[in-house]
Protein backbone atom coordinates (compact mmCIF):
# COMPACT_ATOMS: atom_id res chain seq x y z
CA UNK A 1 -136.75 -52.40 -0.44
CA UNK A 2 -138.22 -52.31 3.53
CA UNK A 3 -135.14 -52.43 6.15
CA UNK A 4 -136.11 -55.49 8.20
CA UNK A 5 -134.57 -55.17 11.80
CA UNK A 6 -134.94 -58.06 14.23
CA UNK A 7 -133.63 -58.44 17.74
CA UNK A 8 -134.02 -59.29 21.75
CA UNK A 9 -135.46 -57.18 24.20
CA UNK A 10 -133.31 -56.61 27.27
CA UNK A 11 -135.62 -54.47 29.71
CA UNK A 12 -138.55 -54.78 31.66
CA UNK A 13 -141.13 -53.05 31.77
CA UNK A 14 -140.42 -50.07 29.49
CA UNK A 15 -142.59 -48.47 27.28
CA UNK A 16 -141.67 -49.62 23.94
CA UNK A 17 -141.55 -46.39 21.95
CA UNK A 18 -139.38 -45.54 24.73
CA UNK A 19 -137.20 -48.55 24.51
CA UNK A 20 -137.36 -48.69 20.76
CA UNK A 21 -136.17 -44.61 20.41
CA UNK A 22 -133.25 -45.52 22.74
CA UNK A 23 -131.92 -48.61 21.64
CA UNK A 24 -131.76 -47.24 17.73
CA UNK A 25 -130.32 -44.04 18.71
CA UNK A 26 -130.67 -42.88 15.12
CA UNK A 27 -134.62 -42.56 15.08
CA UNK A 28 -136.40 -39.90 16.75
CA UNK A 29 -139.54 -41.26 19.37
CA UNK A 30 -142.17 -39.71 16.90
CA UNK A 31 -141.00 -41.68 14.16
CA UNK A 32 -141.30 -44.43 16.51
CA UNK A 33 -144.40 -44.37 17.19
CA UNK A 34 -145.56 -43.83 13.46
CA UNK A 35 -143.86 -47.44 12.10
CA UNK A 36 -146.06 -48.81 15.65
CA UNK A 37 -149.29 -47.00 14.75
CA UNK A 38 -148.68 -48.02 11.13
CA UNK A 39 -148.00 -51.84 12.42
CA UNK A 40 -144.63 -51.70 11.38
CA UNK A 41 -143.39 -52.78 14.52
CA UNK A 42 -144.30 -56.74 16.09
CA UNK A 43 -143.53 -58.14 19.22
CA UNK A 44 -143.47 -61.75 19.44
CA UNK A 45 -144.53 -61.81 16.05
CA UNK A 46 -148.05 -59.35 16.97
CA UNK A 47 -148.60 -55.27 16.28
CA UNK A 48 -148.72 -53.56 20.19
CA UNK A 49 -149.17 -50.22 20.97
CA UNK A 50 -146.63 -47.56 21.48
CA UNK A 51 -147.84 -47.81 25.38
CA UNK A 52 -147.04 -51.58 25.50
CA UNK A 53 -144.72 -52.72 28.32
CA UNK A 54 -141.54 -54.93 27.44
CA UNK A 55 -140.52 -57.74 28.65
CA UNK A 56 -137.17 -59.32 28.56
CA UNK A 57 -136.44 -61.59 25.75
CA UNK A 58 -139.49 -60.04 23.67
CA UNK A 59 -138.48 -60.60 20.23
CA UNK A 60 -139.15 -57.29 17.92
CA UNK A 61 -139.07 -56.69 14.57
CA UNK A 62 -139.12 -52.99 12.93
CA UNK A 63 -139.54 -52.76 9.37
CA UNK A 64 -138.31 -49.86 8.01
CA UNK A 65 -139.74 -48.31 4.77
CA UNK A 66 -137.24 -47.59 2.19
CA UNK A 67 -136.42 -43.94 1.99
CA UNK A 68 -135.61 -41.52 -1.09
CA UNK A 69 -132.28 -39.54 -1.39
CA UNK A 70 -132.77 -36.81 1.10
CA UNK A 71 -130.43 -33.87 0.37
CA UNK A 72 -130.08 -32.04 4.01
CA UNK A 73 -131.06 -28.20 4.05
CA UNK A 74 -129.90 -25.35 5.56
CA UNK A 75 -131.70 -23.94 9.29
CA UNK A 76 -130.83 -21.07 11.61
CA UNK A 77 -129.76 -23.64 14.39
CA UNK A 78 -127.21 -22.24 17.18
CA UNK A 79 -124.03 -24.25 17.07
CA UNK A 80 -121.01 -23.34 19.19
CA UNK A 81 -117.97 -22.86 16.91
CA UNK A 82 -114.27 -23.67 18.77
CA UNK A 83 -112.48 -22.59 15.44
CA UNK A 84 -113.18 -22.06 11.56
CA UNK A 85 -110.73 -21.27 8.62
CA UNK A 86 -111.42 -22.20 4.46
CA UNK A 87 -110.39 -25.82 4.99
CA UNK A 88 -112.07 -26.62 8.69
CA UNK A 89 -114.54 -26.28 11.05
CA UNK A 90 -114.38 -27.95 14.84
CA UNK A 91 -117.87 -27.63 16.59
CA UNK A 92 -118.53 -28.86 20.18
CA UNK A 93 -121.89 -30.62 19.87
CA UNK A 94 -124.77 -30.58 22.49
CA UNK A 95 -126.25 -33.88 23.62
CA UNK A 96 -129.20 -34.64 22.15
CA UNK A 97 -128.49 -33.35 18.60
CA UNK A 98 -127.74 -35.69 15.68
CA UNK A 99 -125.06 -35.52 13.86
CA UNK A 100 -126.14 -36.05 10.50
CA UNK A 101 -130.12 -36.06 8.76
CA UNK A 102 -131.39 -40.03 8.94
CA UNK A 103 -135.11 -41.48 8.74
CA UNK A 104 -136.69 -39.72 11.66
CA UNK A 105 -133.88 -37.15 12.18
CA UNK A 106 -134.64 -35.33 8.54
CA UNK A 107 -134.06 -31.59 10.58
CA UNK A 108 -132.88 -30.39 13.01
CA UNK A 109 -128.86 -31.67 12.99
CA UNK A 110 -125.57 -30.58 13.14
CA UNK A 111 -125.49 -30.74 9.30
CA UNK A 112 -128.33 -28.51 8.98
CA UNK A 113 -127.24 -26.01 11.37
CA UNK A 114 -123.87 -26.34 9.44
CA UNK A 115 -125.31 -25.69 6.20
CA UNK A 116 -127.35 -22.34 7.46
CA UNK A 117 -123.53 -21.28 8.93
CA UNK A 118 -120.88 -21.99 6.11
CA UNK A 119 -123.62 -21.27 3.66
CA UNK A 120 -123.54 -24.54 2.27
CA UNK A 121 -119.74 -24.41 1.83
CA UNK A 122 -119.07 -28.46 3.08
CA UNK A 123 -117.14 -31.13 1.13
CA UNK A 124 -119.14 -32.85 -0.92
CA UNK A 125 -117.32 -36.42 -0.47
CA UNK A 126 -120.25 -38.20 1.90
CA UNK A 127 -122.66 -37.20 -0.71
CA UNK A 128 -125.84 -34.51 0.27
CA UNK A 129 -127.36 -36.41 2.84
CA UNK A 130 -123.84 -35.78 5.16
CA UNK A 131 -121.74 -32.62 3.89
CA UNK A 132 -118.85 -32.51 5.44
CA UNK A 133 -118.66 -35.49 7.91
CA UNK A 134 -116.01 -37.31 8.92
CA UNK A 135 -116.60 -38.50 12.31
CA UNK A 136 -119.67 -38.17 13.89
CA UNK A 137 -120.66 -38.86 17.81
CA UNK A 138 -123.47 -40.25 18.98
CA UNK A 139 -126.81 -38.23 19.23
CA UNK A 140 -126.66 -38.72 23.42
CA UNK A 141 -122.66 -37.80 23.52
CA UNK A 142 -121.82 -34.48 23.50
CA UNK A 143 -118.18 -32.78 22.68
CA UNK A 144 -115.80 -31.99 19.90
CA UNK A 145 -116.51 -32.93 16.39
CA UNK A 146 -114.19 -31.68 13.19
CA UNK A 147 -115.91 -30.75 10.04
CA UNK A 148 -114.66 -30.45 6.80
CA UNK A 149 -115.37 -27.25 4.38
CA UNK A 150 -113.33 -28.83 1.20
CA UNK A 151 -112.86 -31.71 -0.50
CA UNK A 152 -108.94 -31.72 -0.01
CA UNK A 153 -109.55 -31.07 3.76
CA UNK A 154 -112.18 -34.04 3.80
CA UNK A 155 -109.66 -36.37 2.09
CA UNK A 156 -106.77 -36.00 4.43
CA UNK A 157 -108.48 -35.80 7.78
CA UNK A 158 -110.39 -38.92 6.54
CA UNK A 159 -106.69 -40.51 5.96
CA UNK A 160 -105.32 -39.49 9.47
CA UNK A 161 -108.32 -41.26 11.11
CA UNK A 162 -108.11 -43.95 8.98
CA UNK A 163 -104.58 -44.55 10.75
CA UNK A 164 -105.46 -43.46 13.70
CA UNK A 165 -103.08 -39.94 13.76
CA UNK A 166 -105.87 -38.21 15.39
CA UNK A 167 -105.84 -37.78 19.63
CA UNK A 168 -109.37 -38.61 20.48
CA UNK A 169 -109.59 -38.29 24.39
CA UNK A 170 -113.70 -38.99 26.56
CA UNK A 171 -114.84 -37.72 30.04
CA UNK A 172 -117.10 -40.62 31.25
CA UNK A 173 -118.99 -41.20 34.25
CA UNK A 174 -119.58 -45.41 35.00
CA UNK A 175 -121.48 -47.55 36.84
CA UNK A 176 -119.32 -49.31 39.95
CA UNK A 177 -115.73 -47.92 41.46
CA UNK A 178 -113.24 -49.20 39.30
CA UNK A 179 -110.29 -50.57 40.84
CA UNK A 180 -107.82 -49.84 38.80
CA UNK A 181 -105.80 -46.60 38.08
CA UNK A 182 -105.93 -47.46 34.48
CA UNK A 183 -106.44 -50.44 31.84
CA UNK A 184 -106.06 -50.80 28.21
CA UNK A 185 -108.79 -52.94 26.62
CA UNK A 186 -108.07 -54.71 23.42
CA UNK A 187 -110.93 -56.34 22.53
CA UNK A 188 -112.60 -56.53 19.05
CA UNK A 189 -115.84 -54.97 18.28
CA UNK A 190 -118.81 -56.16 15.41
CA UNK A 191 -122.25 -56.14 14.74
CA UNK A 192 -123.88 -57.89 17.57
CA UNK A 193 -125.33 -61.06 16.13
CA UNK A 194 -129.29 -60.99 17.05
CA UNK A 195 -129.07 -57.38 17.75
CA UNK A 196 -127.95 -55.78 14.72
CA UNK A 197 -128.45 -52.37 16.09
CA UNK A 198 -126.12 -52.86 18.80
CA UNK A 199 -122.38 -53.57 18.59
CA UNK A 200 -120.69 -56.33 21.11
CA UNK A 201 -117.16 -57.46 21.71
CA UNK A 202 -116.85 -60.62 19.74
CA UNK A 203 -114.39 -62.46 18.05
CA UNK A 204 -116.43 -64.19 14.84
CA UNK A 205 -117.17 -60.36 13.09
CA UNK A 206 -115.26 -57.88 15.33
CA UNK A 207 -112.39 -55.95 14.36
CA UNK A 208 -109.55 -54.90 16.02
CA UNK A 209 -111.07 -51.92 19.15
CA UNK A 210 -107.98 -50.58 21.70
CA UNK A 211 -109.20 -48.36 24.29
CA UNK A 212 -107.24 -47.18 26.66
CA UNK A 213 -108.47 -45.36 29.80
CA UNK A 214 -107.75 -44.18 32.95
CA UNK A 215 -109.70 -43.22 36.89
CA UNK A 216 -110.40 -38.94 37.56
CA UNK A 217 -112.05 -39.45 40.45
CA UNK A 218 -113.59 -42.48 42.17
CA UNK A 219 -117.25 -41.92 44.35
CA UNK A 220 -119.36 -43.97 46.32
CA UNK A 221 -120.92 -46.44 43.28
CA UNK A 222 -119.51 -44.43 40.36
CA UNK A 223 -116.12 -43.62 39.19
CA UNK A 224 -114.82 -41.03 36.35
CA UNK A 225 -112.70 -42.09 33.76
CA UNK A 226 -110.71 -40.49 30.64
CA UNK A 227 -110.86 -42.57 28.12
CA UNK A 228 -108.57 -42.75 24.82
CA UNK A 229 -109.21 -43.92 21.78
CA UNK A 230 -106.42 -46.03 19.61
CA UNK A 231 -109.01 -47.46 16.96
CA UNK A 232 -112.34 -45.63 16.22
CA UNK A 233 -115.48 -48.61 16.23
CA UNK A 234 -118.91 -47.26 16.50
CA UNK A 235 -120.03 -47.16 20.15
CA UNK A 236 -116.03 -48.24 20.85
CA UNK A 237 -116.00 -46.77 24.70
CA UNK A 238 -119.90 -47.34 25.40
CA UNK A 239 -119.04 -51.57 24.14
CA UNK A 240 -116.09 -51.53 26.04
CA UNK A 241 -117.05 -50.26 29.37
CA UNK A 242 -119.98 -52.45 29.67
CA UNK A 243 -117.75 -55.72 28.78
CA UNK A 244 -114.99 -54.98 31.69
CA UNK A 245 -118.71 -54.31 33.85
CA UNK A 246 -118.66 -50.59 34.18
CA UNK A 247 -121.15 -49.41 31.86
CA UNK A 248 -121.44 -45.78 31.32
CA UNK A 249 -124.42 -44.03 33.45
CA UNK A 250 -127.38 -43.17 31.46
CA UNK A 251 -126.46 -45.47 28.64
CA UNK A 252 -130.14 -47.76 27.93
CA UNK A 253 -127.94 -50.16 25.18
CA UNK A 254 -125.42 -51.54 26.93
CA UNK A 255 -126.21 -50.74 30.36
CA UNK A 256 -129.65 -51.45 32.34
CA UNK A 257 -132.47 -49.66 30.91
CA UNK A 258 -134.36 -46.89 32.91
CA UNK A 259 -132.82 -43.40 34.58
CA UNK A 260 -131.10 -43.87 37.50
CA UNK A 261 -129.47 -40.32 37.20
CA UNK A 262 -130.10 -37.17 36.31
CA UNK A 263 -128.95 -36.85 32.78
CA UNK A 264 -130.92 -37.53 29.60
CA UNK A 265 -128.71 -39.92 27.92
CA UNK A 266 -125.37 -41.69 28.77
CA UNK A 267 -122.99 -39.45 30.52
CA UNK A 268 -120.37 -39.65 27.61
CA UNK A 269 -118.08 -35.99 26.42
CA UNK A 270 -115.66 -35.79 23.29
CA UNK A 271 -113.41 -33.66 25.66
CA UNK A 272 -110.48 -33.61 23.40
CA UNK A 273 -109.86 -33.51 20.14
CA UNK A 274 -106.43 -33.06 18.49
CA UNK A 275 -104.99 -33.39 14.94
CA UNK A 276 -102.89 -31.76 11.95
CA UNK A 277 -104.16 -29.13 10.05
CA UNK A 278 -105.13 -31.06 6.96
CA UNK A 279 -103.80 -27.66 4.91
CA UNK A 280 -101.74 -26.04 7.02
CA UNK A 281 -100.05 -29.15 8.82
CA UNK A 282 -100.13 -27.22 12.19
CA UNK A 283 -101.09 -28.83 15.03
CA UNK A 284 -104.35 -28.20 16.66
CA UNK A 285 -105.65 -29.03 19.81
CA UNK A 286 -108.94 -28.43 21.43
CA UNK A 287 -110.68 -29.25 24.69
CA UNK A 288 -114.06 -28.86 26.28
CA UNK A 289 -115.47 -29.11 29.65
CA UNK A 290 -118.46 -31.38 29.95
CA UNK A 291 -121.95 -29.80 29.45
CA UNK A 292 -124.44 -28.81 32.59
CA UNK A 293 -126.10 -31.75 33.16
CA UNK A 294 -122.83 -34.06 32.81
CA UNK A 295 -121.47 -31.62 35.90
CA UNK A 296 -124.98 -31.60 37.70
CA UNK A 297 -124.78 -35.60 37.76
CA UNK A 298 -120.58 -34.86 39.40
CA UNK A 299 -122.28 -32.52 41.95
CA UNK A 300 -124.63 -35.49 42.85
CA UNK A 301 -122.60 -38.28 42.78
CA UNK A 302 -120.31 -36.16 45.20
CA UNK A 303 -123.13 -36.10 47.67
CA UNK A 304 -123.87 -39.33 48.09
């Protein structure tokens, strides 16, 4: 059965492959531009080219052909490893990469590059499409993800996130100079009702989403914050920094579409992860300084 995907355009003048490949983060541009050529894709109820130029309030539909069970493969892919045992291993992902294979994304992930590692040695609990995940970031976030090599390990570190006994701390770079030292936001997250790609603070399908942040360093019409996370919703600090106004730079979803910066991508680092040994019960913490680009973008903002 075809995935039918409806929603509002919120950009002008993008390309829509470009739009399209951004806003549903999960599908790579090329794949994109295969459901367009193949008329899979109408805006305002009409098949447009891949070159066609949105405008705001466009209404698109993607249908999305049913896919077959795709069991993930192993390929020589560098990963940087932070720590490995029997039970565990914690990765610090590159931006750009996807976590785990989905329609357009069949190669080239974490999972692969995983597989090629631990020689297919991942829990088996999310099935063979996504050995060994238990949390996943967002193919434009980079940082810290854990990875489980057992079924035991994959059980209890699925527990401890479930409530929340994980420290989960973000490096972020936003839009505006927020006043504040430091907020907490408690404000439930759901499916976005026309959008269903997108998530949206609401009230009628949201659960409970507690973020807690505070400022690094304030610049001329940006400001770097550390954010925490209390609950874990998909796109938790991207949803909750656009609702208080401070979207995070680089982010086409929930902020303003186009590149105002340097950086490919929103300007978003797992810098922190910290938990219990699911074996062991040691505690483990690790941390990670922000990749190149995320630093390049400081260096700028600096300048100003």
């Amino acid at each position: 059965m075809n995935d039918e995907i409806t929603f509002f355009c919120d950009a002008e003048g993008t390309r829509l492959d470009l739009y399209l490949s951004e806003a549903m983060d999960d599908m790579s541009r090329s794949y994109i531009q295969k459901l367009i050529a193949e008329n899979k894709v109408l805006v305002n109820g009409l098949p447009v080219k891949a070159g066609y130029r949105t405008r705001e309030g466009d209404g698109i539909t993607v249908t999305v052909p049913e896919t077959k069970k795709y069991e993930a493969v192993p390929q020589d892919i560098p990963v940087e490893i932070l720590f490995e045992d029997d039970d565990i291993i914690v990765v610090n992902k590159e931006r750009g990469m996807v976590v785990h294979p989905a329609p357009g994304n069949y190669d080239g992930t974490l999972v692969n590059a995983l597989l090629h590692h631990c020689k297919g040695r991942l829990s088996s609990i999310n099935g063979v499409e996504r050995p060994g995940i238990v949390h996943r970031i967002d193919k434009d976030t980079s940082g810290i993800l854990v990875v489980a090599k057992t079924d035991a390990a994959h059980r209890e570190l699925g527990r401890m996130f479930s409530v929340h006994d994980i420290a989960r701390e973000y490096l972020a770079l936003v839009k505006g100079v927020v006043s504040e030292n430091g907020a907490r936001i408690d404000a439930p997250i759901g499916r976005h009702t026309v959008d269903r790609k997108k998530m949206s603070v609401n009230t009628r399908n949201g659960k409970r989403a507690v973020t807690g942040f505070t400022v690094v360093e304030r610049y001329r019409n940006a400001t770097m914050i550390r954010a925490r996370l209390e609950t874990g919703r998909t796109h938790q600090i991207r949803v909750h920094m656009a609702y208080i106004g401070h979207p995070v730079i680089g982010d086409a979803v929930y902020g303003k579409a186009g590149r105002e910066h340097s950086i490919s991508g929103q300007a978003l680092h797992a810098a922190k992860l910290g938990f219990y040994h699911p074996v062991t019960g040691i505690y483990m913490e690790f941390e990670k300084e922000p990749p190149w680009d995320f630093m390049e973008l400081v260096r700028e903002l600096e300048n100003e």
